[in-house]
C-alpha atoms as a PDB file:
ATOM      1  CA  UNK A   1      10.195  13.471 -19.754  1.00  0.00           C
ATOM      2  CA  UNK A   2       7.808  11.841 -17.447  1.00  0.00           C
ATOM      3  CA  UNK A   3       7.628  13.365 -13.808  1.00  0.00           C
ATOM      4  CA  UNK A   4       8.476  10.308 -12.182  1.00  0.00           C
ATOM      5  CA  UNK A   5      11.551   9.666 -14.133  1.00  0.00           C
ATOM      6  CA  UNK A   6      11.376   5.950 -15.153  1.00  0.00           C
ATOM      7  CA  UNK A   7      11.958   5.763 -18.873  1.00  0.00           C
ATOM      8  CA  UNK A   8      15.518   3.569 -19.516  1.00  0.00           C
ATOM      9  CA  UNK A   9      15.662   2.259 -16.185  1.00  0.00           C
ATOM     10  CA  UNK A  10      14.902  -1.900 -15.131  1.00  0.00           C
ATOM     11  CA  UNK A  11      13.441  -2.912 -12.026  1.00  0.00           C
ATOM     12  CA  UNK A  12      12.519  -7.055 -11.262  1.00  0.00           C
ATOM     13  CA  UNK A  13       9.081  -7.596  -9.697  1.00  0.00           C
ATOM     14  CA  UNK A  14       8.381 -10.474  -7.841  1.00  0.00           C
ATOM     15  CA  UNK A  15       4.657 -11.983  -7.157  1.00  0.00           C
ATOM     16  CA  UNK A  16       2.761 -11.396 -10.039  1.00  0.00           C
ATOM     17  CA  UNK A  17       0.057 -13.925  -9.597  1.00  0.00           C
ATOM     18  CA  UNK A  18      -2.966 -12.750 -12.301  1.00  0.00           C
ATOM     19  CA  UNK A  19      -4.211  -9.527 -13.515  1.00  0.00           C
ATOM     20  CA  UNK A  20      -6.156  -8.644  -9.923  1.00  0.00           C
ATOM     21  CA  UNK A  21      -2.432  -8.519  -8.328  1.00  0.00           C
ATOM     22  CA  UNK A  22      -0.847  -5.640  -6.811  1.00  0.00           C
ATOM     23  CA  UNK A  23       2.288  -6.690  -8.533  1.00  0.00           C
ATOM     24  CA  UNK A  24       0.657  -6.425 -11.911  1.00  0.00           C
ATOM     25  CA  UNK A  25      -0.608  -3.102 -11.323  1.00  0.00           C
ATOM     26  CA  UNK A  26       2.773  -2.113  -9.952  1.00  0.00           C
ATOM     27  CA  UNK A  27       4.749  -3.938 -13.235  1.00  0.00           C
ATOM     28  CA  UNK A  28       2.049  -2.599 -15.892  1.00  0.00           C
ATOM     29  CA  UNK A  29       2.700   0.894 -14.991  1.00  0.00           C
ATOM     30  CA  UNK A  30       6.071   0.881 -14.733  1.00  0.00           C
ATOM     31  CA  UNK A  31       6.544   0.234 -18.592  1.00  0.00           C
ATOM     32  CA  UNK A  32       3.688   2.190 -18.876  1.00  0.00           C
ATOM     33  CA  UNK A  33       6.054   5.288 -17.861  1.00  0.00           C
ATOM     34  CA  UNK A  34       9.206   3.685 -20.211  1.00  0.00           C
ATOM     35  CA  UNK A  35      10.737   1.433 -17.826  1.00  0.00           C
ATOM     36  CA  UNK A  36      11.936  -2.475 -18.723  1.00  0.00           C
ATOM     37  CA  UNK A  37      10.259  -4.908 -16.231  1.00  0.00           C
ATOM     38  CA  UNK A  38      12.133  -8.429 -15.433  1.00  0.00           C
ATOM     39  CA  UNK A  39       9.310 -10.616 -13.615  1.00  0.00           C
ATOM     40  CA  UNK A  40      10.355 -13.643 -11.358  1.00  0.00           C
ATOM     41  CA  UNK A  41       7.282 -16.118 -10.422  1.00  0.00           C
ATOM     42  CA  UNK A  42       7.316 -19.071  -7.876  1.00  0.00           C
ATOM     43  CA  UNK A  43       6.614 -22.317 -10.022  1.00  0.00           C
ATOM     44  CA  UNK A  44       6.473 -23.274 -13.851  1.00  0.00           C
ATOM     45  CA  UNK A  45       2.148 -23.778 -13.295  1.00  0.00           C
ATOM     46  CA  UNK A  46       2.294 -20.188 -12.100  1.00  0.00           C
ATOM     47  CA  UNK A  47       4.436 -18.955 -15.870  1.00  0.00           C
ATOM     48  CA  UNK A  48       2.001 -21.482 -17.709  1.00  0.00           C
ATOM     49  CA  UNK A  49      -1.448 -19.547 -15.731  1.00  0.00           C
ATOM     50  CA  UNK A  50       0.222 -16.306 -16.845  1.00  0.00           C
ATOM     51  CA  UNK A  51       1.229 -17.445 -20.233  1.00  0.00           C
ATOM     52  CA  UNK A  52      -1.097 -14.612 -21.799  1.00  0.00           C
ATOM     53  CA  UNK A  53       0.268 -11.710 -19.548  1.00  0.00           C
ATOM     54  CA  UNK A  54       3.855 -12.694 -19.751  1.00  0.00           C
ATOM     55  CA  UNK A  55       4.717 -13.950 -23.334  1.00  0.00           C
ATOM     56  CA  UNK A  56       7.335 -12.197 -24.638  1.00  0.00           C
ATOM     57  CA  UNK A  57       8.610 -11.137 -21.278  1.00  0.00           C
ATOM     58  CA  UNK A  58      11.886 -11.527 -19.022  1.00  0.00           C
ATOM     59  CA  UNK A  59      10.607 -14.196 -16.691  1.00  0.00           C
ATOM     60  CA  UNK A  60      12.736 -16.182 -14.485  1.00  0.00           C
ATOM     61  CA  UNK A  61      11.204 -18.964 -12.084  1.00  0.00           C
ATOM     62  CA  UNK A  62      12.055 -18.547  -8.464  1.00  0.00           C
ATOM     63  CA  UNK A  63      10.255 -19.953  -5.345  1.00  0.00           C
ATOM     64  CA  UNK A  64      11.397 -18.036  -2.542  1.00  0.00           C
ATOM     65  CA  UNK A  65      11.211 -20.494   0.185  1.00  0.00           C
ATOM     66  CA  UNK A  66      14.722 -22.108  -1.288  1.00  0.00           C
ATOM     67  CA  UNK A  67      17.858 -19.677  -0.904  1.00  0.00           C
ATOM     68  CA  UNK A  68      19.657 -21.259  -3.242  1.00  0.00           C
ATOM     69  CA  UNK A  69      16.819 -20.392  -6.003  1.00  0.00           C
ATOM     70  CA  UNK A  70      16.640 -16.926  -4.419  1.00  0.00           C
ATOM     71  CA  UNK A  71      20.935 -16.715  -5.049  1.00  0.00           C
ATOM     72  CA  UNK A  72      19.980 -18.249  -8.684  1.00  0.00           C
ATOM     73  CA  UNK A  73      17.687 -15.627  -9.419  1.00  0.00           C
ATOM     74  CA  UNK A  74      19.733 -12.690  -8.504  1.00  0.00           C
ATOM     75  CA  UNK A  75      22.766 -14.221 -10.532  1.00  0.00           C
ATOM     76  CA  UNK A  76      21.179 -14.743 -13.511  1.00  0.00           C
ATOM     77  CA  UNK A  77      18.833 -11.382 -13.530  1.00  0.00           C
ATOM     78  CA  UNK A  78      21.884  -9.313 -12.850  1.00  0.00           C
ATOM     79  CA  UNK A  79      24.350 -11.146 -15.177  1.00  0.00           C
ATOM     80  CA  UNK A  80      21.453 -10.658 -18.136  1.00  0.00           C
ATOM     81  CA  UNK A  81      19.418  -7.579 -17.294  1.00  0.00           C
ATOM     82  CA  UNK A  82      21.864  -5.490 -14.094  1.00  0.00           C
ATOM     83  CA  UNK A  83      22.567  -2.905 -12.777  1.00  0.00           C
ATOM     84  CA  UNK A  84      18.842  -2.543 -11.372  1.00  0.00           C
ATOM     85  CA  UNK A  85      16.856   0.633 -10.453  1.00  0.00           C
ATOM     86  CA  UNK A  86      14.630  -1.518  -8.255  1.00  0.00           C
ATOM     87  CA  UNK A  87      12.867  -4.032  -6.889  1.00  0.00           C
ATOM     88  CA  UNK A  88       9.043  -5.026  -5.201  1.00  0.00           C
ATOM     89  CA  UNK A  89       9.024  -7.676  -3.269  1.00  0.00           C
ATOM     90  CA  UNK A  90       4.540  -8.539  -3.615  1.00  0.00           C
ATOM     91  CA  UNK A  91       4.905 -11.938  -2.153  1.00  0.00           C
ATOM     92  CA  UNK A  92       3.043 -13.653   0.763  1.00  0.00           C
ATOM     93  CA  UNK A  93       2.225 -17.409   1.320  1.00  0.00           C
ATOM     94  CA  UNK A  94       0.360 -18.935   4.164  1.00  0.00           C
ATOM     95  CA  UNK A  95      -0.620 -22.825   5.033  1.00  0.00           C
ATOM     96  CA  UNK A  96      -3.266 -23.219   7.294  1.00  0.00           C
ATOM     97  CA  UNK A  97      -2.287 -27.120   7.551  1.00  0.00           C
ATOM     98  CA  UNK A  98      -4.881 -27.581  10.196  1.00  0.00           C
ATOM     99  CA  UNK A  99      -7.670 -24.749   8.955  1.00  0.00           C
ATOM    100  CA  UNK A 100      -8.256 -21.319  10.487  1.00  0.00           C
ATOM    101  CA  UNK A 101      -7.057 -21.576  14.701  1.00  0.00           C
ATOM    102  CA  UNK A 102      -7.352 -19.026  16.776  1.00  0.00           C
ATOM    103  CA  UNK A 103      -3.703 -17.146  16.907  1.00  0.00           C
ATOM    104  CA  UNK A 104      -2.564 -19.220  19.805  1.00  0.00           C
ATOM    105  CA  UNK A 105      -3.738 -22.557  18.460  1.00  0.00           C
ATOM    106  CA  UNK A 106      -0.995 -21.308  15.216  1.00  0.00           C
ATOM    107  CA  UNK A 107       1.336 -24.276  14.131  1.00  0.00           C
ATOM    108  CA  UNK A 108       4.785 -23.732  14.377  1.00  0.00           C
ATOM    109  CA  UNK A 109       5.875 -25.187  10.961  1.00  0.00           C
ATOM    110  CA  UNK A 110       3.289 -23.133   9.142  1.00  0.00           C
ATOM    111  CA  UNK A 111       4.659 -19.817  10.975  1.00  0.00           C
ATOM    112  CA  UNK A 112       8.061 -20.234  10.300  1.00  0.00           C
ATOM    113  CA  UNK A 113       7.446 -21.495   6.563  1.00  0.00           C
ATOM    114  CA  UNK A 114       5.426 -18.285   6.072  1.00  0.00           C
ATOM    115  CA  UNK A 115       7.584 -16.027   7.429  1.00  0.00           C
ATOM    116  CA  UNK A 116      10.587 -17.165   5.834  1.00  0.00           C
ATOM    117  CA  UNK A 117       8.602 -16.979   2.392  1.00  0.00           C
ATOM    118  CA  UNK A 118       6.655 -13.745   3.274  1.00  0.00           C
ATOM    119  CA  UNK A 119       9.185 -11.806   5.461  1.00  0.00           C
ATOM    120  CA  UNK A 120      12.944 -13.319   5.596  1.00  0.00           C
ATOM    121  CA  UNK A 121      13.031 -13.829   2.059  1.00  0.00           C
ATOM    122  CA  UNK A 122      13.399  -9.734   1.504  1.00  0.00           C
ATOM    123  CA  UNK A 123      16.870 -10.200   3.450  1.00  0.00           C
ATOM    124  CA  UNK A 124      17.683 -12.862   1.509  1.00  0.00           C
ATOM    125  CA  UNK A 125      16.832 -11.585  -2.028  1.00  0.00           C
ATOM    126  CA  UNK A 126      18.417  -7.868  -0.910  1.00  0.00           C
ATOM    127  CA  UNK A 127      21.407  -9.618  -0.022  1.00  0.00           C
ATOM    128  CA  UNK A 128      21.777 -11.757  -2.997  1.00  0.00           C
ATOM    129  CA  UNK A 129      21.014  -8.682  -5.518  1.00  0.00           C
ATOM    130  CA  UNK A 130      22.895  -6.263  -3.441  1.00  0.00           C
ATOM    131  CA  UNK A 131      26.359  -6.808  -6.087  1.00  0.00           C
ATOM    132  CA  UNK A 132      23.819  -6.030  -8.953  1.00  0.00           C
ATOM    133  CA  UNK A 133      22.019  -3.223  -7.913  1.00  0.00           C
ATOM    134  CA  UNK A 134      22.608   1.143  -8.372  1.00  0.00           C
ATOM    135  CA  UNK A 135      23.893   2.614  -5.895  1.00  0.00           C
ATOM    136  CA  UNK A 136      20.248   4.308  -5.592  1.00  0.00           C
ATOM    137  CA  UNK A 137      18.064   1.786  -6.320  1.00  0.00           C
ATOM    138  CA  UNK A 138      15.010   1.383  -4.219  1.00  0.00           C
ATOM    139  CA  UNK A 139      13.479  -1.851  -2.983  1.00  0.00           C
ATOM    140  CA  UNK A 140       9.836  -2.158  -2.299  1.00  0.00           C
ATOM    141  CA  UNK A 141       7.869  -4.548  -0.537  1.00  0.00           C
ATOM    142  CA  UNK A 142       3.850  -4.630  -0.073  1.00  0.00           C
ATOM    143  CA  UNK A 143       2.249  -5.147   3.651  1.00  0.00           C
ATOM    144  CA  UNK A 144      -0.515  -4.642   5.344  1.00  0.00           C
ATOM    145  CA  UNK A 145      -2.132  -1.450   6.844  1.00  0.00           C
ATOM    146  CA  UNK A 146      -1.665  -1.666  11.017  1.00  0.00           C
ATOM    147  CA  UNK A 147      -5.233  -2.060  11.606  1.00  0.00           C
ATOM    148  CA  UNK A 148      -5.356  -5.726   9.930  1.00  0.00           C
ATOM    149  CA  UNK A 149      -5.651  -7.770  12.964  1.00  0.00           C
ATOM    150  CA  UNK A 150      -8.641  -9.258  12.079  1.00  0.00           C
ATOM    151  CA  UNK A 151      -9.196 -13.008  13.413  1.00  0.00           C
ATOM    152  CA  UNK A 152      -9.503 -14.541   9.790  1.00  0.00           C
ATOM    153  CA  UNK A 153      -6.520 -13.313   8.726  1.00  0.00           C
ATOM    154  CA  UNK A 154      -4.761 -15.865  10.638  1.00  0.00           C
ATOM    155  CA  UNK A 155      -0.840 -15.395  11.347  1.00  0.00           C
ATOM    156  CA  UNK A 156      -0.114 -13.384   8.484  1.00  0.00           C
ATOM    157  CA  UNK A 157      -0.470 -10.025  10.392  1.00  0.00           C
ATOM    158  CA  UNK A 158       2.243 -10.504  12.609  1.00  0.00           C
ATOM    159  CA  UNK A 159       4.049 -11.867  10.002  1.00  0.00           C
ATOM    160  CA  UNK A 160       3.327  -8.578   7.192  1.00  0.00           C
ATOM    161  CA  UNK A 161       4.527  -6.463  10.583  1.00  0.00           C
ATOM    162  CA  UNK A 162       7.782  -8.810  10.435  1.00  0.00           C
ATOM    163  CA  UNK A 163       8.200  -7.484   6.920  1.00  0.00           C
ATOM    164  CA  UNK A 164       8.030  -4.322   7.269  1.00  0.00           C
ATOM    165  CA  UNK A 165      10.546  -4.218  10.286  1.00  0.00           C
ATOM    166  CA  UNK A 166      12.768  -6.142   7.935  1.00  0.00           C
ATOM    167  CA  UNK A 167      12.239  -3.619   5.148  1.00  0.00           C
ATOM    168  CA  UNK A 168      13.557  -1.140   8.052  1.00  0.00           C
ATOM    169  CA  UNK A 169      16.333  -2.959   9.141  1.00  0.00           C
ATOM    170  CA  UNK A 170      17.692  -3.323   5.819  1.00  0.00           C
ATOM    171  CA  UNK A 171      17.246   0.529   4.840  1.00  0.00           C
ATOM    172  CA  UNK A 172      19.862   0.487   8.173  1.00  0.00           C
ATOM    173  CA  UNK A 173      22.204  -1.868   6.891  1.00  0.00           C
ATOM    174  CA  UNK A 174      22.460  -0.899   3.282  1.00  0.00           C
ATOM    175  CA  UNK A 175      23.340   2.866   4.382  1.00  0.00           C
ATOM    176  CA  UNK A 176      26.657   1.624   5.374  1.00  0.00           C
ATOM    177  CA  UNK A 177      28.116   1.696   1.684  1.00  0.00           C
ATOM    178  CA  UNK A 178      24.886   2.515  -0.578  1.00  0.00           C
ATOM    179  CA  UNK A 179      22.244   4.988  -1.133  1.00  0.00           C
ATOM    180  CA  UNK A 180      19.782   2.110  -1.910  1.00  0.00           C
ATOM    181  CA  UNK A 181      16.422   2.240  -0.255  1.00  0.00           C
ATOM    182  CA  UNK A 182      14.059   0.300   1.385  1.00  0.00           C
ATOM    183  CA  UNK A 183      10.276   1.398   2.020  1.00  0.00           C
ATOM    184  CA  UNK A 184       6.914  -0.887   2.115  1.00  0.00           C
ATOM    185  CA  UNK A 185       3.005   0.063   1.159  1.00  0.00           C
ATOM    186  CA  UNK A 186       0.896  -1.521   3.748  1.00  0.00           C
ATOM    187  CA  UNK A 187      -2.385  -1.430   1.797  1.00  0.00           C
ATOM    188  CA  UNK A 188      -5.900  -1.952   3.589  1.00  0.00           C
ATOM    189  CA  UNK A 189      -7.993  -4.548   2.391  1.00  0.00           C
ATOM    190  CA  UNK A 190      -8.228  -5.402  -1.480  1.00  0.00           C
ATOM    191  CA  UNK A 191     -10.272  -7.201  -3.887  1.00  0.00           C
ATOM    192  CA  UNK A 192      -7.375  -9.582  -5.106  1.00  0.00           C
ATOM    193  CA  UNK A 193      -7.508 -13.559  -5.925  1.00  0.00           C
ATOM    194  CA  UNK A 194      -5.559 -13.785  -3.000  1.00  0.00           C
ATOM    195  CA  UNK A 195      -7.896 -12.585  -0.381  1.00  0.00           C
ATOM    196  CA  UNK A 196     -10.869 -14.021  -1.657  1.00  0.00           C
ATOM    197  CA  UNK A 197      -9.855 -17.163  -0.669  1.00  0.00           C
ATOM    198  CA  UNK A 198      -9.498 -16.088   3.417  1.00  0.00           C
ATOM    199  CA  UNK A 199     -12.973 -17.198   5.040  1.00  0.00           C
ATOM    200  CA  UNK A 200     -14.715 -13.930   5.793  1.00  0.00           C
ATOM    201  CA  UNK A 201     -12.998 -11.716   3.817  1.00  0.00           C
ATOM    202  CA  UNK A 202     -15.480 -10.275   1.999  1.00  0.00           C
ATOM    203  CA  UNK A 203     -17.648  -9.071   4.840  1.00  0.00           C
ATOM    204  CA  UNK A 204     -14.050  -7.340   6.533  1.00  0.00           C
ATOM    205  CA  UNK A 205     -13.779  -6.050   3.000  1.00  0.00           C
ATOM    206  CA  UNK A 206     -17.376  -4.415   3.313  1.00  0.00           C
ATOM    207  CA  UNK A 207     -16.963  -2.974   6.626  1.00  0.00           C
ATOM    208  CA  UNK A 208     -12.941  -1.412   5.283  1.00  0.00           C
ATOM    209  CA  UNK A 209     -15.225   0.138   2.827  1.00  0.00           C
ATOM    210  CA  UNK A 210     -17.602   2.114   5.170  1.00  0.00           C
ATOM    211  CA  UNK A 211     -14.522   2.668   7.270  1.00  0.00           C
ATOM    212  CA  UNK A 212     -13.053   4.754   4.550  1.00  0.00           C
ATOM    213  CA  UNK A 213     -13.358   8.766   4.937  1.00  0.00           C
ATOM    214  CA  UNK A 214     -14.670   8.844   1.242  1.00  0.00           C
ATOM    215  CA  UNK A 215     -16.936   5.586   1.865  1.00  0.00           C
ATOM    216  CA  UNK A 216     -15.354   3.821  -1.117  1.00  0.00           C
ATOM    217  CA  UNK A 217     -13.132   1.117  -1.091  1.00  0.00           C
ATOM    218  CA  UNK A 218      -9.611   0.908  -1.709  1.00  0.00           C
ATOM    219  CA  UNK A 219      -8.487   0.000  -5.546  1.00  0.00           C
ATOM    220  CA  UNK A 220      -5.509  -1.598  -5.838  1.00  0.00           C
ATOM    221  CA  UNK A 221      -3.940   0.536  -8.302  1.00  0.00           C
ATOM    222  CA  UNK A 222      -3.939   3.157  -5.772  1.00  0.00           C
ATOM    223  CA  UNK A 223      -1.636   0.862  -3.942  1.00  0.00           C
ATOM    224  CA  UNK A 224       0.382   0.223  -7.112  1.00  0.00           C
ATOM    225  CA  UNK A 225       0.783   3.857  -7.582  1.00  0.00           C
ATOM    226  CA  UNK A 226       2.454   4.565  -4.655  1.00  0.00           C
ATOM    227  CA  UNK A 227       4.635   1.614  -4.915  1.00  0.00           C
ATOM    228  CA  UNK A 228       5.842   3.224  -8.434  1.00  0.00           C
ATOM    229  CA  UNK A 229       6.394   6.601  -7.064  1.00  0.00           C
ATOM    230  CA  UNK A 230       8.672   4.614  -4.133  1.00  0.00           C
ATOM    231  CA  UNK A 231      10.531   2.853  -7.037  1.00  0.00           C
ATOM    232  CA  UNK A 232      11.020   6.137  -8.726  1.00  0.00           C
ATOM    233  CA  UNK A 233      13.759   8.865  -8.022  1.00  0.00           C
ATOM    234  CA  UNK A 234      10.524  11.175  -7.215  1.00  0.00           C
ATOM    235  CA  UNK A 235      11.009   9.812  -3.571  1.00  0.00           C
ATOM    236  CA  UNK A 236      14.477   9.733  -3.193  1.00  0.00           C
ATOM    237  CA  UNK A 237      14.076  11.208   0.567  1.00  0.00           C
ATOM    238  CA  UNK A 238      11.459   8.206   1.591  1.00  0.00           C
ATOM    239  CA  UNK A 239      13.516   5.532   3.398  1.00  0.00           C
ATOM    240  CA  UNK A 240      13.081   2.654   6.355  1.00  0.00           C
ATOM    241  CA  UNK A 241       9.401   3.917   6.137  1.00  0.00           C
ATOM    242  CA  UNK A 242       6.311   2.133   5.963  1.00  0.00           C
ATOM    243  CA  UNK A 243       3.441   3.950   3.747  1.00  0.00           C
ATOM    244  CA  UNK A 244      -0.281   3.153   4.982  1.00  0.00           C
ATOM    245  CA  UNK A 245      -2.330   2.978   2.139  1.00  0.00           C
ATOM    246  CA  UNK A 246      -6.136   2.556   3.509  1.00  0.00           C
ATOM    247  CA  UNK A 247      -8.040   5.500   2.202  1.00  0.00           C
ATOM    248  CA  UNK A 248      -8.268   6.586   5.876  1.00  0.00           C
ATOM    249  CA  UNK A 249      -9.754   3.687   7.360  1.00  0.00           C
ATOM    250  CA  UNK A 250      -7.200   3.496   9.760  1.00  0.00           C
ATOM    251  CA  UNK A 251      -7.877   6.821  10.998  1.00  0.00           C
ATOM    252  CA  UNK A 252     -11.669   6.319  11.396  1.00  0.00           C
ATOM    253  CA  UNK A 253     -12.903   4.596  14.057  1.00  0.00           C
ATOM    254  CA  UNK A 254     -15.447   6.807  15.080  1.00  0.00           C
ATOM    255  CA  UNK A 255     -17.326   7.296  12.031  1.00  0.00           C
ATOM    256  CA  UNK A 256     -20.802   8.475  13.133  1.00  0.00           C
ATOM    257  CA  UNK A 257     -22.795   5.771  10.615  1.00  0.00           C
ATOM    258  CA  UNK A 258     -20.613   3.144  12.430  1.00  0.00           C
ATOM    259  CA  UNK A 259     -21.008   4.183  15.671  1.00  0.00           C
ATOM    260  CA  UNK A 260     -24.627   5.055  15.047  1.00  0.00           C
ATOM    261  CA  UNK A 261     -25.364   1.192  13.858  1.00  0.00           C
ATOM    262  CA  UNK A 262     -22.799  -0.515  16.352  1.00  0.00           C
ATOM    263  CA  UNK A 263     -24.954   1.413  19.314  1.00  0.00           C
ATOM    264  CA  UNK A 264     -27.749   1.354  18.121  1.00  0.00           C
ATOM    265  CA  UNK A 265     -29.997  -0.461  20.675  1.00  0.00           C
ATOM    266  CA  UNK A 266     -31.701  -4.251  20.486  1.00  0.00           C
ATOM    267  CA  UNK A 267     -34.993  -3.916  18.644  1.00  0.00           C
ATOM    268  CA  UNK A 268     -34.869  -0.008  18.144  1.00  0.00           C
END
């Protein structure tokens, strides 16, 4: 038996997006280790991009921005595939209607669409799977390490911090009659499809890297590793916690190259 105890059990993972994604990572390893994955994507062009990854898989269309397909989803995956062992939540969706604005500039439709599509919908997808879950399962969701606050990143930081209060919150309110869990992996900056397309990102991605203690940059199966081990029963004491994931970037802001090259004097 594997050490983190998966074989037999079913989780659903939400946000797979391509083969760069954390939720790939996280779903591939799962059934790596035994376990039966049940994916939900947003739209029917996002199942037809993924038609290679996902043929002969449990996939159920769900775009998270709609309760009523978020109550759909939890019916139908817990009539056909329930009781689950767990769920990640790897979903985040931003629309910059009027470009990148400074963070006061923000628009107040595209903050509250992304936050109820990126942070509200965990309460609303724990609450509609809560009648088809173990008593022990474990939710996970995936956020952003504390140091993100960097300009080109838009709105989304406050929002990822939203999340992971959420993910809190709800470790709270499930205690009342469950043992089911709640914990997110705010992961540093990754090479995903996703970020690419924020303006900047590669040179934040650059500097993450020489932030690191081991000067290397952060892979995202490391992220998808500890998301497994927070589905498993291997962390059955972890709960209302949010695990930084950043190879120690957020713990190294002095690093002497950096401080050497950000002091280093004009011309010298």
């Amino acid at each position: 038996m594997s050490f983190l105890g998966l074989s037999g059990k079913t989780y659903l993972v939400l946000g797979v997006a391509n083969k760069k994604s954390v939720a790939w990572h996280v779903a591939q390893t799962l059934e790596s280790e035994g376990a039966k994955v049940v994916y939900s994507v947003r739209s029917q062009a996002r199942l037809d991009s993924l038609k290679g990854l996902l043929d002969g898989k449990p996939v159920y269309l769900c775009d998270l921005e709609h309760e009523a397909q978020t109550q759909q989803l939890a019916a139908d995956v817990g009539r056909e595939h329930g009781p689950l062992d767990g769920v990640l939540h790897s979903v985040a969706f931003a629309n910059f209607s009027k470009g990148m604005q400074p963070f006061h500039e923000t628009v107040r439709a595209d903050f509250l669409q992304a936050t109820a599509i990126s942070a509200f919908s965990l309460v609303e997808l724990a609450r509609a799977l809560k009648p088809h879950l173990k008593v022990d399962a474990s939710i996970v969701s995936i956020g952003i390490s504390s140091q993100v606050t960097a300009a080109n990143y838009g709105y989304m930081s406050p929002i990822k911090a939203a999340l992971e209060s959420a993910s809190r919150f709800l470790a709270k309110s499930f205690s009342a009659d469950s043992r089911v869990r709640f914990n997110s992996v705010n992961a540093g900056p990754l090479k995903t499809s996703a970020s690419a397309g924020i303006p900047g990102y590669l040179h934040n991605y650059l500097h993450a890297e020489k932030m690191t203690f081991r000067k290397a940059a952060l892979k995202t199966q490391e992220v998808a590793d500890t998301a497994v081990w927070l589905l498993s029963p291997r962390s059955s004491g972890i709960n209302g916690q949010g695990i930084v994931v950043d190879a120690g970037m957020g713990w190294n802001f002095f690093d002497e190259e950096l401080v050497a090259a950000s002091s280093r004097l004009p011309g010298s």
